[in-house]
Protein backbone atom coordinates (compact mmCIF):
# COMPACT_ATOMS: atom_id res chain seq x y z
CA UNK A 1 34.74 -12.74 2.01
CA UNK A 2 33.70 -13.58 -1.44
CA UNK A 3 29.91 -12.30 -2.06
CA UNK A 4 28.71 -16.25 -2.46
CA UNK A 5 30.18 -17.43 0.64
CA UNK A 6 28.95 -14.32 2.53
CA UNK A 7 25.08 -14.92 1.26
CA UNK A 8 25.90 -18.82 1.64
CA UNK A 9 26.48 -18.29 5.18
CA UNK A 10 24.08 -15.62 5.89
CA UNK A 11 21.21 -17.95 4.20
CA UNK A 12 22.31 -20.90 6.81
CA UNK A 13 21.95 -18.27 9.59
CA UNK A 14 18.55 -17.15 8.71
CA UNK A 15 15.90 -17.74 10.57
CA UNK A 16 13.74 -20.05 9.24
CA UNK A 17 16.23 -22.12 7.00
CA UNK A 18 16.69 -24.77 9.61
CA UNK A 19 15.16 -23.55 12.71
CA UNK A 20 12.23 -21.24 12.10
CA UNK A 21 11.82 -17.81 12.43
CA UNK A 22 13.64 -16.18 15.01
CA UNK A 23 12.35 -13.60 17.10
CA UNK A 24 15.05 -12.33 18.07
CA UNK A 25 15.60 -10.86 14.86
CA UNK A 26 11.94 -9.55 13.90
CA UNK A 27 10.16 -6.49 14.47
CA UNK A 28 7.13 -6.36 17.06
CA UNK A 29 4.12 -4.88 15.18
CA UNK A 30 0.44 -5.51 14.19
CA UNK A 31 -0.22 -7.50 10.89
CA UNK A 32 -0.79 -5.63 8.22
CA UNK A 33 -3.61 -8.08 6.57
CA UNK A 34 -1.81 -8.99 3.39
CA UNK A 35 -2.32 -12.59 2.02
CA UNK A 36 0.30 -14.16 -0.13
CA UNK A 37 -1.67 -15.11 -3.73
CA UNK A 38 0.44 -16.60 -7.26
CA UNK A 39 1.96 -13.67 -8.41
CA UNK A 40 0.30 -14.83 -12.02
CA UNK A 41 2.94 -14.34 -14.36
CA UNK A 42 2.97 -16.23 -17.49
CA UNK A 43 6.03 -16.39 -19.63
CA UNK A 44 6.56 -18.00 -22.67
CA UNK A 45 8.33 -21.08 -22.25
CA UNK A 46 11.95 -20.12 -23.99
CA UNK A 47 11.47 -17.02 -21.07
CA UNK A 48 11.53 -18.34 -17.63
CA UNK A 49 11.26 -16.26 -14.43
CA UNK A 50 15.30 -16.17 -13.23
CA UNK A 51 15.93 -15.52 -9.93
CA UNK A 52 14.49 -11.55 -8.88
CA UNK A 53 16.71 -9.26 -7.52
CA UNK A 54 14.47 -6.50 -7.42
CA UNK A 55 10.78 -5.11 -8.51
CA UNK A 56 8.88 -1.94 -9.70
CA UNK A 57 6.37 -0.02 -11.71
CA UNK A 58 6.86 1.84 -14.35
CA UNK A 59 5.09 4.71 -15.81
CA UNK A 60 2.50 2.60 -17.42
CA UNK A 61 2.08 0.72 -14.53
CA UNK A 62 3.48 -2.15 -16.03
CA UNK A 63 5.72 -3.84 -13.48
CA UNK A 64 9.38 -4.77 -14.18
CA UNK A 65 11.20 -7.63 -12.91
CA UNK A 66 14.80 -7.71 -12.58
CA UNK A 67 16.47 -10.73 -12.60
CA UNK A 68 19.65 -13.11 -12.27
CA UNK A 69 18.47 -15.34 -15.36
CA UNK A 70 19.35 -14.91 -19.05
CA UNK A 71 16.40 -12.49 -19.64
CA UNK A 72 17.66 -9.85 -17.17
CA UNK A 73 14.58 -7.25 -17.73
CA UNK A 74 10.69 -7.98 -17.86
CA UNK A 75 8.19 -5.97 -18.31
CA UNK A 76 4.50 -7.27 -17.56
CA UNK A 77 1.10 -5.91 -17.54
CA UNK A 78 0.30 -6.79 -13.62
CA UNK A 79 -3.22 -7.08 -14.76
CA UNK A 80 -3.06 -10.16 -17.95
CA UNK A 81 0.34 -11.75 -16.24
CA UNK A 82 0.95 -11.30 -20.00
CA UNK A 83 4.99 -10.44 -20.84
CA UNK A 84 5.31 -6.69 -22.48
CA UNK A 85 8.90 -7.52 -23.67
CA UNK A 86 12.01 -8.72 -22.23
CA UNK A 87 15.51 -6.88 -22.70
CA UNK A 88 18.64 -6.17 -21.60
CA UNK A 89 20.18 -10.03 -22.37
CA UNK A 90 24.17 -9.95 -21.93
CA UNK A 91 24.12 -6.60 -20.23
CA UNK A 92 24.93 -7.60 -16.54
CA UNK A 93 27.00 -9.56 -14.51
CA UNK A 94 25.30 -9.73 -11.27
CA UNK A 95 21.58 -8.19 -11.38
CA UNK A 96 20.59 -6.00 -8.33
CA UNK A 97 18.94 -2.90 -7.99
CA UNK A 98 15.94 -1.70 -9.93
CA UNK A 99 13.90 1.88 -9.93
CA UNK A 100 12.53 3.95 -11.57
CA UNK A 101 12.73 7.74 -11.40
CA UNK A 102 9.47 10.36 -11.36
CA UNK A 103 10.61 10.99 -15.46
CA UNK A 104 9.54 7.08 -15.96
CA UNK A 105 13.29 6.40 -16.51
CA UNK A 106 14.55 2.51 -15.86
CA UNK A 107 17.56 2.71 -13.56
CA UNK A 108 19.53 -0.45 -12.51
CA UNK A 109 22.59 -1.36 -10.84
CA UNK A 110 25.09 -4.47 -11.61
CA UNK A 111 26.82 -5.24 -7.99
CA UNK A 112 29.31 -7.26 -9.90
CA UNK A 113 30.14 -5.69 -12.98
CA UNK A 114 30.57 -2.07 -11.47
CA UNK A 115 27.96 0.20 -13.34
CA UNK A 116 24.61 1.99 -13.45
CA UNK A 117 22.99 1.98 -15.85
CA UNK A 118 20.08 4.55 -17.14
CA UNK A 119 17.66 3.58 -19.74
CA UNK A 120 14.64 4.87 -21.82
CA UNK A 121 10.73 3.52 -20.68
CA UNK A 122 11.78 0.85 -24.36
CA UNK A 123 15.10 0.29 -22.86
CA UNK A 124 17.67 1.97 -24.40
CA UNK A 125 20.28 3.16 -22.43
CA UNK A 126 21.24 6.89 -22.49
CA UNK A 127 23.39 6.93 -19.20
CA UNK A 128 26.14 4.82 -17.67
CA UNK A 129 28.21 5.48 -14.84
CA UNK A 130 31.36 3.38 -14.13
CA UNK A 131 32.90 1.00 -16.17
CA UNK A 132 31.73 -2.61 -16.88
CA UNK A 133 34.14 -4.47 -14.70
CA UNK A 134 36.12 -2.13 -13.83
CA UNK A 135 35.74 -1.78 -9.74
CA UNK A 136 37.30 1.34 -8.11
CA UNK A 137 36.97 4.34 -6.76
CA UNK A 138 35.46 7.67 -8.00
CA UNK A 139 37.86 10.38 -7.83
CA UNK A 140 37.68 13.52 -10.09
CA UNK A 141 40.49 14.80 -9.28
CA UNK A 142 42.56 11.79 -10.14
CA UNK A 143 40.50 11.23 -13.39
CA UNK A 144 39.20 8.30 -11.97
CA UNK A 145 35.05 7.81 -12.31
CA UNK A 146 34.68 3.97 -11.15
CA UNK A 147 32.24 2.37 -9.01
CA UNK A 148 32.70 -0.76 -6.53
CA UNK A 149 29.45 -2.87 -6.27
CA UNK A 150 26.86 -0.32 -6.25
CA UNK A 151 23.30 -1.53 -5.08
CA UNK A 152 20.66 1.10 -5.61
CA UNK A 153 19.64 4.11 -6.55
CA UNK A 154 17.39 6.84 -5.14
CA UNK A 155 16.48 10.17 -6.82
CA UNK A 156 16.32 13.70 -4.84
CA UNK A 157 13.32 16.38 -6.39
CA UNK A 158 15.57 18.31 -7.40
CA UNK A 159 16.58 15.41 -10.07
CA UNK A 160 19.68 14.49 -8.19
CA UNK A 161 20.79 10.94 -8.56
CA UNK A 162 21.95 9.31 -5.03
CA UNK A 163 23.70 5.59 -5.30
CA UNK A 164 24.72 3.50 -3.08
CA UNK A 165 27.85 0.63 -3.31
CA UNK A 166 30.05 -1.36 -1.54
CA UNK A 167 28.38 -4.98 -0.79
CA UNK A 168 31.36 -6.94 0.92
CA UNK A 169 34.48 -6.70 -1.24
CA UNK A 170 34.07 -2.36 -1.93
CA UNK A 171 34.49 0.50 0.45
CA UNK A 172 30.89 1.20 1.20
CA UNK A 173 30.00 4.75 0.37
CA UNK A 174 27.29 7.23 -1.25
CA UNK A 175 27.68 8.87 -4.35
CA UNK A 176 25.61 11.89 -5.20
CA UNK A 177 25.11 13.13 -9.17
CA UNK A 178 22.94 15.50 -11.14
CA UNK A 179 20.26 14.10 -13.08
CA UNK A 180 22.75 14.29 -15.84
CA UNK A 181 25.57 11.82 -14.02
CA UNK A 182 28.19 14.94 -12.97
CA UNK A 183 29.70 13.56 -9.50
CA UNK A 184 28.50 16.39 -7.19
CA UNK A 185 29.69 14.84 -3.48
CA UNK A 186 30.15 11.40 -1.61
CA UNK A 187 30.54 10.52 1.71
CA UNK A 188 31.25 7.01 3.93
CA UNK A 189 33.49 4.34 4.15
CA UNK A 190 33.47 0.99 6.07
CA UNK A 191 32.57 1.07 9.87
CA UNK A 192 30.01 1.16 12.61
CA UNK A 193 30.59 5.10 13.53
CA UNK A 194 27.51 8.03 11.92
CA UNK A 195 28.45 8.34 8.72
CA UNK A 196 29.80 4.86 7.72
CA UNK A 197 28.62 1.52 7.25
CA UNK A 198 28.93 -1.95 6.91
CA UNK A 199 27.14 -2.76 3.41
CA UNK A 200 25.09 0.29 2.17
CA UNK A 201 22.27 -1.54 0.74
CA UNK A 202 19.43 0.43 -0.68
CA UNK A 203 18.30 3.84 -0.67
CA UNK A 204 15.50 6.28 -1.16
CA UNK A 205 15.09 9.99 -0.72
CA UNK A 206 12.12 12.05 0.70
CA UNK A 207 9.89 14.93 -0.36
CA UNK A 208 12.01 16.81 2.00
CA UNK A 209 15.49 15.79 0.50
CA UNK A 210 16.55 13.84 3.68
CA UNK A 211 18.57 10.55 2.01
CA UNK A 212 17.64 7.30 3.88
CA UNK A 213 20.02 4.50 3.39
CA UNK A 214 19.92 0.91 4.59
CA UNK A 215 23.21 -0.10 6.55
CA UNK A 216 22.07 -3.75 6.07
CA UNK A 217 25.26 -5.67 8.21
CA UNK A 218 25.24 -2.92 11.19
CA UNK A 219 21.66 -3.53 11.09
CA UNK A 220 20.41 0.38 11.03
CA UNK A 221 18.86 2.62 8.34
CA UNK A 222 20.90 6.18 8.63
CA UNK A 223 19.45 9.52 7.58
CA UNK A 224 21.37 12.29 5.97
CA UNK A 225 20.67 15.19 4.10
CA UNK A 226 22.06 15.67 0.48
CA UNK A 227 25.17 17.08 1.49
CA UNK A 228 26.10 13.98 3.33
CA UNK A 229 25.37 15.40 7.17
CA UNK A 230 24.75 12.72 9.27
CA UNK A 231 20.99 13.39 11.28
CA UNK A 232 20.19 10.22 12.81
CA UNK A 233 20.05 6.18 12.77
CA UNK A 234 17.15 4.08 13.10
CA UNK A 235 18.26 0.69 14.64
CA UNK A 236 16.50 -2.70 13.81
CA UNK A 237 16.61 -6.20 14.78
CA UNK A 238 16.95 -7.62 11.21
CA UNK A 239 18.82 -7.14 8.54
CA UNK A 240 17.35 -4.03 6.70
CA UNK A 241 17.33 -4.69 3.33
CA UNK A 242 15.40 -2.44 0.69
CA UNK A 243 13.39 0.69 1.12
CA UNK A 244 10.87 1.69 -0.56
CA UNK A 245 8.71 5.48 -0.51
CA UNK A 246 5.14 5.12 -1.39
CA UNK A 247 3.56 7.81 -3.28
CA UNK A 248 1.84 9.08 0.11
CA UNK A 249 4.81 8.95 1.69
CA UNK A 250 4.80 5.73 3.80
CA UNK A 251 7.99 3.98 4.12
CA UNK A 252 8.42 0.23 3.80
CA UNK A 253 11.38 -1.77 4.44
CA UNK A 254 11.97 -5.65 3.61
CA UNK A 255 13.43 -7.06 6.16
CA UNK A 256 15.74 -9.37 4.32
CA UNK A 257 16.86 -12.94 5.99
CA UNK A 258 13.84 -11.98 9.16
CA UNK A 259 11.53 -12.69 6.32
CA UNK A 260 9.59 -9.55 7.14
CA UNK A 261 7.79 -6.31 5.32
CA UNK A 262 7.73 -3.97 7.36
CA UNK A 263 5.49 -0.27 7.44
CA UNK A 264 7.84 2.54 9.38
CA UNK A 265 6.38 5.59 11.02
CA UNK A 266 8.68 8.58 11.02
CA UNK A 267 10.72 7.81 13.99
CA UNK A 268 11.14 4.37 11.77
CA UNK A 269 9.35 2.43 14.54
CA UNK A 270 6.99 -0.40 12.70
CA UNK A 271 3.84 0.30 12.90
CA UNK A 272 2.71 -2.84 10.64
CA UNK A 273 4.36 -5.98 9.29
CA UNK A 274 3.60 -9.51 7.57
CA UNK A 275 6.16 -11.94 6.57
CA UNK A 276 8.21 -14.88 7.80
CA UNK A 277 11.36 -16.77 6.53
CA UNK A 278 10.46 -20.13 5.09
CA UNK A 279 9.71 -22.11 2.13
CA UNK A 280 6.16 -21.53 1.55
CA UNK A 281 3.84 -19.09 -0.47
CA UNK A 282 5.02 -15.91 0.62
CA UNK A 283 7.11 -17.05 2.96
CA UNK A 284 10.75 -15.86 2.08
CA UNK A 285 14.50 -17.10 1.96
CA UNK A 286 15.23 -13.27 1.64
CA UNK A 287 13.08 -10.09 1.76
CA UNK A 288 15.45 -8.35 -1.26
CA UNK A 289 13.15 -5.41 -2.68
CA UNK A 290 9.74 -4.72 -2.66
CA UNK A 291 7.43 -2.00 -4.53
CA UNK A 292 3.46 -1.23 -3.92
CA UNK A 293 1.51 -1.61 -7.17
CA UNK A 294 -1.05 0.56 -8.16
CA UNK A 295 -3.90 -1.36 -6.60
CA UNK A 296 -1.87 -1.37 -3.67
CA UNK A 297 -0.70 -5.42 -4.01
CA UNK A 298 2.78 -5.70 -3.11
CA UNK A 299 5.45 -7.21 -4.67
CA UNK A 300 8.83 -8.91 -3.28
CA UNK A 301 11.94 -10.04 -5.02
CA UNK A 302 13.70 -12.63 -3.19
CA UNK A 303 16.97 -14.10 -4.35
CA UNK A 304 17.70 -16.99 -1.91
CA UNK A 305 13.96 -19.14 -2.81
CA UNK A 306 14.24 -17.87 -5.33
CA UNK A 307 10.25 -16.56 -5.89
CA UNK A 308 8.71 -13.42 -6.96
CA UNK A 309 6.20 -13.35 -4.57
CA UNK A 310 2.60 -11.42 -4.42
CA UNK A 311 0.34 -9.93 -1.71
CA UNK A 312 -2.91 -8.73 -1.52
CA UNK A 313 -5.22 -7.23 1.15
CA UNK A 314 -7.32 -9.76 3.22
């Protein structure tokens, strides 16, 4: 199924698009006592907000805002609203994942045109892997060094690079490089078995090097370690869509078309949550990614509203 007709028809299946949330698909857990606020950005008027795919800070603290709208890049001091600079215009296809690694590089991936992309703090780009447009496979021995939709990226301490691809139309797999983009291993393929998955939709790695990776349509997150051993699934009612690591170690997940942000313990039961599906201020046509600012508001792309939305602590 084409992408558009897949997120067309997940959107109309959502909770909260015609019938309000569904509890069937959300997570039973306290509130965390976050309150949606504006998320105060101001743009100049020939730079509006396009639709985010995906959020973080940098090593300024600045946070960057990846989006589906001419300006794909923007960079904004959280504090003033005030834009830093915008970049990387005619670079993308399809905008998606966004992070950045402990070295303050920007790394993004383009689930349409193929690639991943490393850049400089200023945005120059010193590392691509795949070719713009180009979907396929990544085989060494065959010369080949393509990627199929990738999503996201995570980074291992050891400066390994792990990404993660296939969102409907490629083989869904993981791809694990040195900090320097040599293909070290992979592992995956389409299924519901350990090991596979049905979408592999965002990833992040541990202190401990255990890779956690969001196997949004089977509904799961699975955890491996780098060398692609399969250690164990945790199963969700939603559709998990991004991770995120907090610098002290708590994992988040945004619960994509549930409308939920979810806190995980480390048997990735929810200990806290706040969210629902809906139109309103912080209420969300889809959880996408999220990242915890420095003062601890989060932020939450969502592509379907489309908003950028905000939350602070009650």
């Amino acid at each position: 199924m084409r992408w558009w007709l897949l997120v067309l028809a997940q959107f109309l299946q959502a909770p909260g698009v015609l019938n309000g949330p569904d509890p069937a698909q959300m997570e039973k857990a306290p509130d965390l006592g976050y309150r949606a606020v504006p998320h105060g950005i101001v743009l100049p008027q020939d730079i509006p907000l396009g639709r985010p795919s995906s959020v973080a800070f940098d090593s300024h603290g600045h946070l960057l805002v990846f989006t589906r709208g001419d300006r794909t890049l923007l960079e904004v001091d959280a504090a003033t609203g005030g834009l830093v600079k915008a970049f990387g215009e005619g670079r993308y296809v399809r905008s998606h994942g966004l992070r950045v690694d402990p070295q303050g590089s920007i790394w993004t991936t383009d689930v349409a045109g193929h690639t991943v992309t490393k850049m400089t703090p200023s945005g120059e780009v010193v590392l691509t892997l795949g070719t713009k447009g180009k979907p396929g496979a990544w085989d060494e021995a065959a010369g080949a060094r393509l990627l199929f939709e990738p999503t996201d990226i995570g980074f291992a301490s050891n400066g390994d690079v792990i990404v993660v691809q296939g969102h409907g139309k490629g083989e869904p797999r993981v791809l694990r490089f040195d900090r320097n983009g040599t293909f070290i291993t992979s592992w995956g393929g389409l299924g519901t078995g350990p090991g596979q998955f049905d979408q592999a939709h965002s990833v992040v790695v541990d202190a401990a090097s255990l890779v956690y990776v969001a196997d949004r349509q089977n509904r799961r997150v699975q955890i491996f370690d780098l060398d692609g051993k399969y250690i164990k699934e945790w199963k969700f009612a939603g559709l998990p869509c991004g991770l995120f690591l907090g610098r002290d170690g708590q994992m988040y997940l945004a619960s994509g078309f549930s409308g939920q942000i979810l806190t995980l313990d480390k048997n990735g039961r929810a200990t806290g949550m706040f969210g629902q599906p809906g139109r309103g201020l912080g209420e969300f046509g889809e959880a996408h990614y999220m990242t915890v600012a420095p003062d601890g508001d989060i932020y939450v792309a969502d592509t379907i509203n489309p908003a950028l939305h905000r939350f602070t602590r009650r």
